[in-house]
N, C-alpha and C. Protein backbone atom coordinates (compact mmCIF):
# COMPACT_ATOMS: atom_id res chain seq x y z
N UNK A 1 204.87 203.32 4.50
CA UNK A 1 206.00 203.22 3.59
C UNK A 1 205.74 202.18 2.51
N UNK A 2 204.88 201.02 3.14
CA UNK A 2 204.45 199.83 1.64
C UNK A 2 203.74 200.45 0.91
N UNK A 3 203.10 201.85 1.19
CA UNK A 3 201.72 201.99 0.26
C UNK A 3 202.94 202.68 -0.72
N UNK A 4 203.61 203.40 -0.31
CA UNK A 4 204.19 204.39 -1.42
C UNK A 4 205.20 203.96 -2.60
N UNK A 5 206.23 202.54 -1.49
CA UNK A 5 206.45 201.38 -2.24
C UNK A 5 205.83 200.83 -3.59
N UNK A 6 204.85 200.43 -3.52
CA UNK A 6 203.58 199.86 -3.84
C UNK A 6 203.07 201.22 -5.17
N UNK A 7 203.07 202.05 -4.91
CA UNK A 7 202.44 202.89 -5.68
C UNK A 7 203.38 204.43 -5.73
N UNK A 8 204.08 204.30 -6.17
CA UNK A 8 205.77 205.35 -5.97
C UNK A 8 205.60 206.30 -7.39
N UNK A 9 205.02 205.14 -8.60
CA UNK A 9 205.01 205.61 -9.86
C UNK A 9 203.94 206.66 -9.77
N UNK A 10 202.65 206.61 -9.52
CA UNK A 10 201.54 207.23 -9.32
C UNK A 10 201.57 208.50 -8.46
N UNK A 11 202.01 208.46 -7.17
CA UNK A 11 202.64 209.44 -6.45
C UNK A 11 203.68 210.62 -7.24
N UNK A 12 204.67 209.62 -8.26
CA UNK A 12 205.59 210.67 -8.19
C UNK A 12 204.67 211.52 -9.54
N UNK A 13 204.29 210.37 -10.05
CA UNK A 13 203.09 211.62 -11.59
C UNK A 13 202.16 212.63 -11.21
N UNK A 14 201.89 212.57 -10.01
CA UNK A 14 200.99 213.55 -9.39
C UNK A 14 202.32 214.92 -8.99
N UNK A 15 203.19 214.25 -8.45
CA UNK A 15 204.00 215.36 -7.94
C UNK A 15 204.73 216.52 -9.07
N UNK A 16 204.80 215.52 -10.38
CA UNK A 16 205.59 216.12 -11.75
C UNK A 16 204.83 217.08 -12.33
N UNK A 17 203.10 216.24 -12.47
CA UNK A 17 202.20 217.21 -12.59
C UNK A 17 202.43 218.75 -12.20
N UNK A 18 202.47 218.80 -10.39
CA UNK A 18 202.33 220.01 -9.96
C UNK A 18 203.71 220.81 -10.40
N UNK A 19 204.53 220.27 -10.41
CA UNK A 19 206.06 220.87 -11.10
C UNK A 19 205.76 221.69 -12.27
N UNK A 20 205.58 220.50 -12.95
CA UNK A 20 205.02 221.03 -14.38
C UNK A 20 204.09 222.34 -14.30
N UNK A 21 203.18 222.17 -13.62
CA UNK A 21 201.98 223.52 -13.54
C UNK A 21 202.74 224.22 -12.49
N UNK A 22 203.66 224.11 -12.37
CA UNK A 22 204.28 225.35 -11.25
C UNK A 22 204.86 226.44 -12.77
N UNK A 23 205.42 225.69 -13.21
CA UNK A 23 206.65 226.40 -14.52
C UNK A 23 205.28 227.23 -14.99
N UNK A 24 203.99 226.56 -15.25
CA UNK A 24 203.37 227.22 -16.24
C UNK A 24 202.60 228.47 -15.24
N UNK A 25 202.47 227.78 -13.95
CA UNK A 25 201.78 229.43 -12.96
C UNK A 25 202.95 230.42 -13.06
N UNK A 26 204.17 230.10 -13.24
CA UNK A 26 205.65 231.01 -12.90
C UNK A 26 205.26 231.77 -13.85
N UNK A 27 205.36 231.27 -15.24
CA UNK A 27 205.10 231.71 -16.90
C UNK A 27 203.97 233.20 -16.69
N UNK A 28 202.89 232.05 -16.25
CA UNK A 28 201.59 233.46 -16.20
C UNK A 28 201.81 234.49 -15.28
N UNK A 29 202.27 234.17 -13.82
CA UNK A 29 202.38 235.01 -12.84
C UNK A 29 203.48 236.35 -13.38
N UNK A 30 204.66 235.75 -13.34
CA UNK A 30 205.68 237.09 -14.64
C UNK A 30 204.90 237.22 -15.40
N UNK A 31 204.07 237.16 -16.28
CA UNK A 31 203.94 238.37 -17.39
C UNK A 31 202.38 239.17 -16.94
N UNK A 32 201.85 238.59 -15.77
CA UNK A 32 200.57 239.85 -15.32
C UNK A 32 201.28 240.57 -14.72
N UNK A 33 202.28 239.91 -13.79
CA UNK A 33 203.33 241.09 -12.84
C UNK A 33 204.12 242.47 -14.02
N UNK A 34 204.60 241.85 -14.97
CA UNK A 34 204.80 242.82 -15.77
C UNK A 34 203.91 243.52 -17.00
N UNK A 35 202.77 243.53 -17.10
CA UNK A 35 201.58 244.07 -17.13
C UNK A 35 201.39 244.63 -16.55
N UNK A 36 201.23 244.53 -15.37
CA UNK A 36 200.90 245.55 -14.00
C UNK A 36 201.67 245.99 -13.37
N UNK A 37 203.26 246.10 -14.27
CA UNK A 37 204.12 247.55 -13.86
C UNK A 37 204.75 247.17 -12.51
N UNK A 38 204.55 245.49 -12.59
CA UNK A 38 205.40 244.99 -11.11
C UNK A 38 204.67 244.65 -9.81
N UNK A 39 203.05 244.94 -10.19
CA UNK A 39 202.38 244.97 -9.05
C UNK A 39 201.34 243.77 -8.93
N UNK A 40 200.37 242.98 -8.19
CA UNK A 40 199.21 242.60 -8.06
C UNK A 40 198.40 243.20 -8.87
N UNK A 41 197.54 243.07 -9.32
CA UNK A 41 196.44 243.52 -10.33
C UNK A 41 195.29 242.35 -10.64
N UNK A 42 194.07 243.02 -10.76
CA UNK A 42 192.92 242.11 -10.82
C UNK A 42 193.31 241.02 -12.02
N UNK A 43 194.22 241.23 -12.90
CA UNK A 43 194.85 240.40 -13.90
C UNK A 43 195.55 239.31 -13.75
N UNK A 44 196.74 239.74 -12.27
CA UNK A 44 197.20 238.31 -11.25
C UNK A 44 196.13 237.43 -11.13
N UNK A 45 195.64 237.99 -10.43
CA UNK A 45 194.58 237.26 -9.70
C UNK A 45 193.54 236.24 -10.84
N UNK A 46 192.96 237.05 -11.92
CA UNK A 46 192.54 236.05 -12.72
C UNK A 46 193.35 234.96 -13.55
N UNK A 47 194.56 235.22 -13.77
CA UNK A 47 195.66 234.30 -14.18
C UNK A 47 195.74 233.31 -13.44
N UNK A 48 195.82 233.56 -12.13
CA UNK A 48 196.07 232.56 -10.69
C UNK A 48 194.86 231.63 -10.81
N UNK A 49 193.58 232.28 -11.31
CA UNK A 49 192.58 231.74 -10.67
C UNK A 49 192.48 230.29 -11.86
N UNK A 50 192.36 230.60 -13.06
CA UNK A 50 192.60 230.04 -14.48
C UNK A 50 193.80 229.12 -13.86
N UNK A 51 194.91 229.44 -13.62
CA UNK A 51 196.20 228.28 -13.54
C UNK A 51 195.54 227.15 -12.88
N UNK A 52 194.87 227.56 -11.53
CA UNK A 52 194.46 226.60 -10.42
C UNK A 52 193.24 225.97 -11.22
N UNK A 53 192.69 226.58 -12.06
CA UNK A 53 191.22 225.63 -12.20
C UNK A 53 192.46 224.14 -13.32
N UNK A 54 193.19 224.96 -14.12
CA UNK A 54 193.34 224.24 -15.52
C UNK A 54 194.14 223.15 -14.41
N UNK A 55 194.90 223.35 -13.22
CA UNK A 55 195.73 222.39 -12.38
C UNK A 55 194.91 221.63 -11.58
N UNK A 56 193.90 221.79 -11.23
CA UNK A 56 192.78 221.24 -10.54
C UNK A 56 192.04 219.92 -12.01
N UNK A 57 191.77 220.46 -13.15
CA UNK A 57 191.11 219.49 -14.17
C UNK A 57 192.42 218.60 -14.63
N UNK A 58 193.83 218.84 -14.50
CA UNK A 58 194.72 217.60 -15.09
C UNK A 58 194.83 216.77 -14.17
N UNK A 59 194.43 216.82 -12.47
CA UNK A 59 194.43 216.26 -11.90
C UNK A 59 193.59 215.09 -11.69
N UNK A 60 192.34 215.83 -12.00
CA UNK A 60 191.00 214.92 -11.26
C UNK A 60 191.09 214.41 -12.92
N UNK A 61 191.50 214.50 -14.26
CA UNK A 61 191.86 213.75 -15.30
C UNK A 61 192.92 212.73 -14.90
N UNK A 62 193.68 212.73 -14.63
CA UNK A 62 194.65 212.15 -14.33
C UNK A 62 194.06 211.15 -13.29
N UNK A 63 193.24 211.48 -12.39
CA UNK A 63 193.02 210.20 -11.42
C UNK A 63 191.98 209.66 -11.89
N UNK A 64 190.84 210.43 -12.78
CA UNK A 64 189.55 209.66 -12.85
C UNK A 64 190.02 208.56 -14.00
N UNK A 65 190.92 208.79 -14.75
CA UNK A 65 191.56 207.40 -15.37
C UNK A 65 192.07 206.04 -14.73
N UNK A 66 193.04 206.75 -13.73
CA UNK A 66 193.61 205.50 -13.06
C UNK A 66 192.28 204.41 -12.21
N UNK A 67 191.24 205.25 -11.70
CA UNK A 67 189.79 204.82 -10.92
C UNK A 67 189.46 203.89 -12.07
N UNK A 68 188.82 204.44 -12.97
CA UNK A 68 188.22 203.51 -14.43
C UNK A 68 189.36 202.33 -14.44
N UNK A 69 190.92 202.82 -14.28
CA UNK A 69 191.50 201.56 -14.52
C UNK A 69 191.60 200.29 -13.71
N UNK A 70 190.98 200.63 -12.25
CA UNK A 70 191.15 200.22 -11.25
C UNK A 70 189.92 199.02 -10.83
N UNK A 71 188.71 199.97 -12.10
CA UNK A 71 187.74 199.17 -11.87
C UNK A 71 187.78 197.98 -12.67
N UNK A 72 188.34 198.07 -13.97
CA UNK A 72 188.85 197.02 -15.28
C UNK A 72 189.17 195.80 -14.13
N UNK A 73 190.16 196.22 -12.93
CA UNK A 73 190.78 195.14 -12.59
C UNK A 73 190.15 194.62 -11.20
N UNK A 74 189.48 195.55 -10.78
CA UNK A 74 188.94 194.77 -9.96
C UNK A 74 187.22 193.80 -9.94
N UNK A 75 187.06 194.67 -11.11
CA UNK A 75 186.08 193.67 -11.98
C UNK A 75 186.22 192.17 -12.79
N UNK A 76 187.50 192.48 -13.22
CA UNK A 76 188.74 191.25 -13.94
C UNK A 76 188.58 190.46 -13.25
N UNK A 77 189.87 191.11 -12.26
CA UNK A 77 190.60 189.73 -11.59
C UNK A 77 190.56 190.12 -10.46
N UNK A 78 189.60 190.71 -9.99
CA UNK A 78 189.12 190.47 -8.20
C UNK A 78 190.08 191.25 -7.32
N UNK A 79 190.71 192.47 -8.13
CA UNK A 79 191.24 193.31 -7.02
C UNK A 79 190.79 194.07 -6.40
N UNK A 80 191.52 193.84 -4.61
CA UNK A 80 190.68 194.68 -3.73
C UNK A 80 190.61 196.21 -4.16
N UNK A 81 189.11 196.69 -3.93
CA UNK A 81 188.75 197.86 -4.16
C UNK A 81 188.73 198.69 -2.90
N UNK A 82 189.44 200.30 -3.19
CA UNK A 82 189.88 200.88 -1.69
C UNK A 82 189.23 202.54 -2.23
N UNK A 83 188.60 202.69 -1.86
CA UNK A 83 187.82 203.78 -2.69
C UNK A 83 189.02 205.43 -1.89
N UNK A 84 189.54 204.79 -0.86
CA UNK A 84 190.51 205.64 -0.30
C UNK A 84 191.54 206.04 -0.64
N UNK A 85 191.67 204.83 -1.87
CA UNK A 85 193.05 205.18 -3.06
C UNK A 85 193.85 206.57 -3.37
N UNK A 86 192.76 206.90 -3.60
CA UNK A 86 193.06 208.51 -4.41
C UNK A 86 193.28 209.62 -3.40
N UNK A 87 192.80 209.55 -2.36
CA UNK A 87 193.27 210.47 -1.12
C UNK A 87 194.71 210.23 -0.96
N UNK A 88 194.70 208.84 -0.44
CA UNK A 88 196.21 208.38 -0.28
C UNK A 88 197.31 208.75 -1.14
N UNK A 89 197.11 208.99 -2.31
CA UNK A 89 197.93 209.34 -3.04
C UNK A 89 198.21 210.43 -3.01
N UNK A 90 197.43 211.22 -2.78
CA UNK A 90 197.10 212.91 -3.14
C UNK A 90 198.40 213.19 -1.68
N UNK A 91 198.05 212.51 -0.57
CA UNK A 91 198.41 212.76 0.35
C UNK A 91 200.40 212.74 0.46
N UNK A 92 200.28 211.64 -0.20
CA UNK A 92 201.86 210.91 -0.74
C UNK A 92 201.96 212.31 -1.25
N UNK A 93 201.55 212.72 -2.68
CA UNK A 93 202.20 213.89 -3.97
C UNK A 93 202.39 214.45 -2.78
N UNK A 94 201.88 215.50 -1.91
CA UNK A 94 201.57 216.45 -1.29
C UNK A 94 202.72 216.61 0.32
N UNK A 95 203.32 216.04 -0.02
CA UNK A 95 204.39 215.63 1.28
C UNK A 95 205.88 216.79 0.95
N UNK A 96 206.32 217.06 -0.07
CA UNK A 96 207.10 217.66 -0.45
C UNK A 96 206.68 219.50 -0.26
N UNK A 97 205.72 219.22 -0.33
CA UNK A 97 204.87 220.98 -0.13
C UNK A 97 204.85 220.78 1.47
N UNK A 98 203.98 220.12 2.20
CA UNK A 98 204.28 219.90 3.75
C UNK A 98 205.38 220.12 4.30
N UNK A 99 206.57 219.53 3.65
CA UNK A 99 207.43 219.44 4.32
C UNK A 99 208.23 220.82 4.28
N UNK A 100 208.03 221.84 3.12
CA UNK A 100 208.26 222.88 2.79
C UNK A 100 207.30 223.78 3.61
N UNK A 101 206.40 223.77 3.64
CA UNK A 101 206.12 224.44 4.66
C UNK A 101 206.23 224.52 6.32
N UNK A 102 206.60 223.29 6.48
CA UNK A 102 206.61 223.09 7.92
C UNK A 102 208.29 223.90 8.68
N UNK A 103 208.63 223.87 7.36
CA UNK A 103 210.58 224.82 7.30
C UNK A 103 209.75 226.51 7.50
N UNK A 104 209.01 226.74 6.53
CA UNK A 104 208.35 228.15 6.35
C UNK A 104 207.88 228.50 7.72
N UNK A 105 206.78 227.63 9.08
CA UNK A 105 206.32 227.98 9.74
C UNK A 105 207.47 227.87 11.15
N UNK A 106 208.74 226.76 11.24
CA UNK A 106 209.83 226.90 11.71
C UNK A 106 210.42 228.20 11.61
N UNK A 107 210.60 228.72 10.35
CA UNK A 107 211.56 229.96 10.43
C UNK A 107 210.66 230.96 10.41
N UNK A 108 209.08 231.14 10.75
CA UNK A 108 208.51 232.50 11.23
C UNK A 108 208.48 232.16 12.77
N UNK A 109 208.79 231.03 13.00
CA UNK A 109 208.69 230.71 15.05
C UNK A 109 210.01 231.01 15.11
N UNK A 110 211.19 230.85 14.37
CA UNK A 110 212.38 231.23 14.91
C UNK A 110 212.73 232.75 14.76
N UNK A 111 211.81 233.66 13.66
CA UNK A 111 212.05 235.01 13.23
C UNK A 111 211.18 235.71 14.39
N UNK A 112 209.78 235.47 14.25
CA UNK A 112 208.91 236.25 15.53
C UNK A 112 208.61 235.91 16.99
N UNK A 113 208.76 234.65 16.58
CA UNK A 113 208.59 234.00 18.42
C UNK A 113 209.68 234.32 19.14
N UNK A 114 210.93 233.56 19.00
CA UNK A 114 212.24 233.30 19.95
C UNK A 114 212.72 234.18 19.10
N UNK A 115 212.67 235.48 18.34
CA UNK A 115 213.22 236.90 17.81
C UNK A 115 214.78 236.87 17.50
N UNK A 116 214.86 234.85 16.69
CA UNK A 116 216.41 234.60 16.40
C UNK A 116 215.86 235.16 14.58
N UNK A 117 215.94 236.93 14.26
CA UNK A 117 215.84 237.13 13.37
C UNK A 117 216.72 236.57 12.08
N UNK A 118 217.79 236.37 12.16
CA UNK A 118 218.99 236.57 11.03
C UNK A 118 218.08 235.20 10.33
N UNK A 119 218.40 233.66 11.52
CA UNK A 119 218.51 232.14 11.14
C UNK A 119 216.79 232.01 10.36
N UNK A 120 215.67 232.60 11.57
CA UNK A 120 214.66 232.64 11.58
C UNK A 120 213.61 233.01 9.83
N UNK A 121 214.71 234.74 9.51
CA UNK A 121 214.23 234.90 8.61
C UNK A 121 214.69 234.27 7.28
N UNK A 122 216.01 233.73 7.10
CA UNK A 122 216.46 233.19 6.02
C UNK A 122 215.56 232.12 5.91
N UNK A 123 215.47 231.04 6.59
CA UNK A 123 214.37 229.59 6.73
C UNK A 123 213.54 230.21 5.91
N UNK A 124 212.73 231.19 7.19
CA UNK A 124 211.28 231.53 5.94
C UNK A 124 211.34 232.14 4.69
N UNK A 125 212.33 232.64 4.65
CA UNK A 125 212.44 233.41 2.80
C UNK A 125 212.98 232.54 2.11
N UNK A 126 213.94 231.15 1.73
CA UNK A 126 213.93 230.52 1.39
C UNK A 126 213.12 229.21 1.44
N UNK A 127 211.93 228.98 2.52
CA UNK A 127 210.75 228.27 1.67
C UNK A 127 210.08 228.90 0.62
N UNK A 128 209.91 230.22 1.42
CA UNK A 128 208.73 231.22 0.94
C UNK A 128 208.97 230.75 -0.73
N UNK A 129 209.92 230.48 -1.50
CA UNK A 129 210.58 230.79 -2.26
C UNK A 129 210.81 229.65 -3.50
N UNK A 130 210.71 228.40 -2.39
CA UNK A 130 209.99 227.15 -3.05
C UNK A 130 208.71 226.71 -2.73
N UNK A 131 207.66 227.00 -2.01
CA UNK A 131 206.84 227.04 -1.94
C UNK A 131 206.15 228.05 -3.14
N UNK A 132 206.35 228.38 -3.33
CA UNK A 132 205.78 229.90 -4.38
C UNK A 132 206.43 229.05 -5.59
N UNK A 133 207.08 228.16 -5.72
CA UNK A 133 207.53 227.81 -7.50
C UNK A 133 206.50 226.45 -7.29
N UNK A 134 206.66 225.66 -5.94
CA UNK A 134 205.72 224.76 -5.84
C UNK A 134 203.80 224.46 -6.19
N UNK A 135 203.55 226.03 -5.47
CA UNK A 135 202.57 226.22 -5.50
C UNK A 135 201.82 227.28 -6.13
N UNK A 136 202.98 227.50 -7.71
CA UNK A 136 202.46 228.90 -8.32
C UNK A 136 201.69 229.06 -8.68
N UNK A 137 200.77 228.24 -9.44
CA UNK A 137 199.26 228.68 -9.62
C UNK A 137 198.42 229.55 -8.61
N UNK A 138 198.70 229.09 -7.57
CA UNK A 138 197.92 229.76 -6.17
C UNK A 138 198.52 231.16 -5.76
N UNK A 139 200.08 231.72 -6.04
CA UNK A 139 200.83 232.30 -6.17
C UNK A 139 199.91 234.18 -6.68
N UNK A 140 199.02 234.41 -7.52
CA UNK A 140 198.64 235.37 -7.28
C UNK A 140 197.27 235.84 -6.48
N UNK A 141 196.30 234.53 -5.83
CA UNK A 141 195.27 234.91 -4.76
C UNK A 141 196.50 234.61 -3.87
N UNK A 142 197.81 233.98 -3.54
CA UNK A 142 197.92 234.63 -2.26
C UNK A 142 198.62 235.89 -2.18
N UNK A 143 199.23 236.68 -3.39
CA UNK A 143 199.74 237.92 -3.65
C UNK A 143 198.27 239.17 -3.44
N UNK A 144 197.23 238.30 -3.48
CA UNK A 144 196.02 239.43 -3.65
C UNK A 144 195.14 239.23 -2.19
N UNK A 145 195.52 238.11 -1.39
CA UNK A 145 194.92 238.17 -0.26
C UNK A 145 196.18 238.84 0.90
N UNK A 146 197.24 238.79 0.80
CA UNK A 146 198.90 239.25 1.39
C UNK A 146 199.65 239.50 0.31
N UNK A 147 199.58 240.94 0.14
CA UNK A 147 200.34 241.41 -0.87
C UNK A 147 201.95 241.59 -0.70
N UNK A 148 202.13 241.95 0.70
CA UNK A 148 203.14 242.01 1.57
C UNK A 148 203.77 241.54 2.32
N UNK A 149 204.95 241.04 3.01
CA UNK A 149 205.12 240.34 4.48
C UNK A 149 206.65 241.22 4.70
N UNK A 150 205.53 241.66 5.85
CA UNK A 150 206.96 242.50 6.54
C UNK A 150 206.48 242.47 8.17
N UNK A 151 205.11 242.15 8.30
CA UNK A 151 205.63 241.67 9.60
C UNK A 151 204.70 240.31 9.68
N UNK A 152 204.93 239.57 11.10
CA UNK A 152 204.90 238.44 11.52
C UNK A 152 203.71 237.69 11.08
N UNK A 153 202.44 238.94 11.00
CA UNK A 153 201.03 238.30 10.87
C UNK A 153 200.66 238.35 9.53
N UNK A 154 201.53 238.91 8.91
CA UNK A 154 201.12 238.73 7.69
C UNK A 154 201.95 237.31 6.27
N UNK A 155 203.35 237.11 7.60
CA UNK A 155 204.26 236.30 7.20
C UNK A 155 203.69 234.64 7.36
N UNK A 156 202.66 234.62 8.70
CA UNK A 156 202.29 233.20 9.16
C UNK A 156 201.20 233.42 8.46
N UNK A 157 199.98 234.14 7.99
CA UNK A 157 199.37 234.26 7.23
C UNK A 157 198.91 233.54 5.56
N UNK A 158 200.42 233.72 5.10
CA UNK A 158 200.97 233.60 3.90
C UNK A 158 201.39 231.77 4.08
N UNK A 159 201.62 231.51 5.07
CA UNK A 159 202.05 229.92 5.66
C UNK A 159 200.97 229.60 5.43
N UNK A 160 199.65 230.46 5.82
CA UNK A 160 198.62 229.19 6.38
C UNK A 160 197.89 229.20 5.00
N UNK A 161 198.16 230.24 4.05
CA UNK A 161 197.43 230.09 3.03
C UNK A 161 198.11 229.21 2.32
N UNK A 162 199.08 229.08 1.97
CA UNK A 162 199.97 227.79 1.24
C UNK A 162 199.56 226.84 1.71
N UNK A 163 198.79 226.64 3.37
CA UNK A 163 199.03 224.98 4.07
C UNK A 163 196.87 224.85 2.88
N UNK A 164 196.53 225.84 3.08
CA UNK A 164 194.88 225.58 2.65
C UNK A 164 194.79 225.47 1.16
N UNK A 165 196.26 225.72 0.49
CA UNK A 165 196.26 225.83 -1.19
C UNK A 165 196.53 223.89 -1.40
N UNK A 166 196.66 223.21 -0.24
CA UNK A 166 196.88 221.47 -0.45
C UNK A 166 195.67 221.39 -0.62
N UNK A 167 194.75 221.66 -0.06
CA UNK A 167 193.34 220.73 0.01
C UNK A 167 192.99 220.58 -1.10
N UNK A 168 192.90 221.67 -1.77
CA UNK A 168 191.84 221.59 -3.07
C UNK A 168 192.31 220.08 -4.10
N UNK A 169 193.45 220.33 -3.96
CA UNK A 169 194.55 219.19 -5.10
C UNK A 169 194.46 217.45 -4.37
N UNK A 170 194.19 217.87 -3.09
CA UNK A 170 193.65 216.03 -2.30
C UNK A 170 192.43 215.80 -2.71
N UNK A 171 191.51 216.69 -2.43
CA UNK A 171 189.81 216.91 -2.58
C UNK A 171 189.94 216.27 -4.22
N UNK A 172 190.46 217.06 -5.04
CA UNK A 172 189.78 216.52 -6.36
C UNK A 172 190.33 215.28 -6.58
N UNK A 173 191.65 214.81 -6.38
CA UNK A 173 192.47 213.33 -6.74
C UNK A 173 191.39 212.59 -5.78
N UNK A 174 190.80 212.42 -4.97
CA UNK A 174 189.91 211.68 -3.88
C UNK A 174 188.87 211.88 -4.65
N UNK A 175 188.12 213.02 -5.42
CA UNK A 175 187.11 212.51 -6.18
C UNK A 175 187.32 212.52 -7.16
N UNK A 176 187.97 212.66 -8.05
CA UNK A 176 188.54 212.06 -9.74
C UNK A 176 188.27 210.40 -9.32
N UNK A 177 188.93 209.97 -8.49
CA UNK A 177 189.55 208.43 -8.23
C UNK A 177 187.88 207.78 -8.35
N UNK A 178 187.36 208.51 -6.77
CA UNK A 178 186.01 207.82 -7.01
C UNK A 178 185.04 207.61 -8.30
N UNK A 179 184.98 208.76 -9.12
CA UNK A 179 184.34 208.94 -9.90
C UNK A 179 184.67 207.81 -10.86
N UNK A 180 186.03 207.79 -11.07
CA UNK A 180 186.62 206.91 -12.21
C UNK A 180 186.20 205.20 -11.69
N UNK A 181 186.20 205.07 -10.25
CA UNK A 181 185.80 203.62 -9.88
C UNK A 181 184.30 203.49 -10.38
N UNK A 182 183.67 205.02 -10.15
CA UNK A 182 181.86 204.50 -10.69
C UNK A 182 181.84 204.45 -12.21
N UNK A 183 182.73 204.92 -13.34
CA UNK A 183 182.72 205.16 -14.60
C UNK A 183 181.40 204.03 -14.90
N UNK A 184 180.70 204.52 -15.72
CA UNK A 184 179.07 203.58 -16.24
C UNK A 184 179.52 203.39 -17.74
N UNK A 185 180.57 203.80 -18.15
CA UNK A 185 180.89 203.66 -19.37
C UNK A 185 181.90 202.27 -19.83
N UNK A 186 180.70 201.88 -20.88
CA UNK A 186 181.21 200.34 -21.23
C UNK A 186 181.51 200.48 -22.85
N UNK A 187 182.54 199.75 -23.06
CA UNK A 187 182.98 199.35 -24.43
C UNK A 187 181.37 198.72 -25.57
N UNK A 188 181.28 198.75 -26.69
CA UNK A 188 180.11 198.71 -27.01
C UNK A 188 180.81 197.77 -28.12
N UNK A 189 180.12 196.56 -27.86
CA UNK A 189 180.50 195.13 -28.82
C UNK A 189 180.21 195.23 -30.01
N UNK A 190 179.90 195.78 -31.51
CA UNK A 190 179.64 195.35 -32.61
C UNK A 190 179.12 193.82 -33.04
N UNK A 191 177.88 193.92 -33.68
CA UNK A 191 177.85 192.82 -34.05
C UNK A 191 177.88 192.36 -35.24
N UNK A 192 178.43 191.09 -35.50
CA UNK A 192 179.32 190.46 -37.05
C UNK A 192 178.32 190.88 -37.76
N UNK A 193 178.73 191.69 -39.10
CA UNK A 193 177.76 191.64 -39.77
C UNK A 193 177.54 190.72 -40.66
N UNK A 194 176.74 190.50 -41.98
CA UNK A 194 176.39 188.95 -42.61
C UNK A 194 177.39 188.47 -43.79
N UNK A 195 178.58 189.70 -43.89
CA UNK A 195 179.13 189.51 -44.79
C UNK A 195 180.58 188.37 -43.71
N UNK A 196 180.48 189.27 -42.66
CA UNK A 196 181.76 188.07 -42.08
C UNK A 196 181.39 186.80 -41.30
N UNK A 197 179.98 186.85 -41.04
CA UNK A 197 179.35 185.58 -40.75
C UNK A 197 179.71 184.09 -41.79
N UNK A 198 179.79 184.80 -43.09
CA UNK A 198 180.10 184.09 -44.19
C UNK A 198 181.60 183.63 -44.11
């Protein structure tokens, strides 16, 4: 709870980020869906794939700055260096999707397991539902790997692909961060020339 304390601002810019690139996967995902007459189409799928790369590079932008900034200061003024930074954070953004899914995999155990359909299926169709605005970029590979969910295995399916659509977005903030702590790039001093020597 101190780390997030401590670093709340950073966390929540990662999380706005994905907001933000949710609106813009929503944007792309409607208009291949209506292109394709309402359906999946190799056109989803490359839209999806494009959203996730362009959401994957504002990220590892976004952290390989804060790393470079991190090094300013711990080069400065001797702050401890935690090369684990950027995971941690990723991990923080990434708590709101967890926690959304962990409702999603609740209400397919309450829909198919203990067969309390009514409670069971509402849970899961209303994550399903923010999870999918959460995680829209990813939104047409998982329309093209489960096009459907109508029954159970294809419903927990669709869970587990949302839980494997986190990694990629920890993976790169964990190496953006690092990268930005190794940055080799130095400010380049000018020297006076003879007119201001004078």
């Amino acid at each position: 709870m101190r780390f997030f304390k401590q670093h709340s601002y950073e966390i929540v810019r990662l999380f706005l980020n994905q907001v933000a690139l949710g609106v813009f996967g929503i944007v792309l995902f409607s208009a291949t869906l209506v292109a394709g007459d309402g359906e999946y189409s190799y056109l989803t799928l490359l839209a999806s794939i494009g959203s996730v790369l362009f959401y994957m590079y504002i990220l590892f932008a976004t952290m390989r700055e804060l790393g470079a900034k991190d090094k300013i200061r711990i080069e400065g003024v001797g702050m401890n260096e935690d090369k684990n930074w950027g995971i941690k954070v990723a991990l923080f953004s990434q708590i709101p999707n967890l926690f959304v899914l962990l409702l999603m995999v609740l209400g397919w155990f309450f829909a198919y397991v203990l067969h309390a359909g009514g409670f069971g299926l509402n849970l899961f169709s209303i994550s399903y539902i923010i999870i999918g605005f959460l995680q829209a970029p990813y939104k047409g590979i998982q329309g093209a790997i489960v096009p459907v969910l109508e029954t159970g295995g294809q419903c927990i399916s669709c869970a587990l692909l949302y839980l494997v659509s986190t990694l990629p977005a920890i993976l790169v903030c964990w190496g953006g961060y690092r990268l930005g702590l190794c940055d080799k790039r130095k400010v380049k001093l000018q020297k006076p020339s003879e007119d201001d020597a004078e």
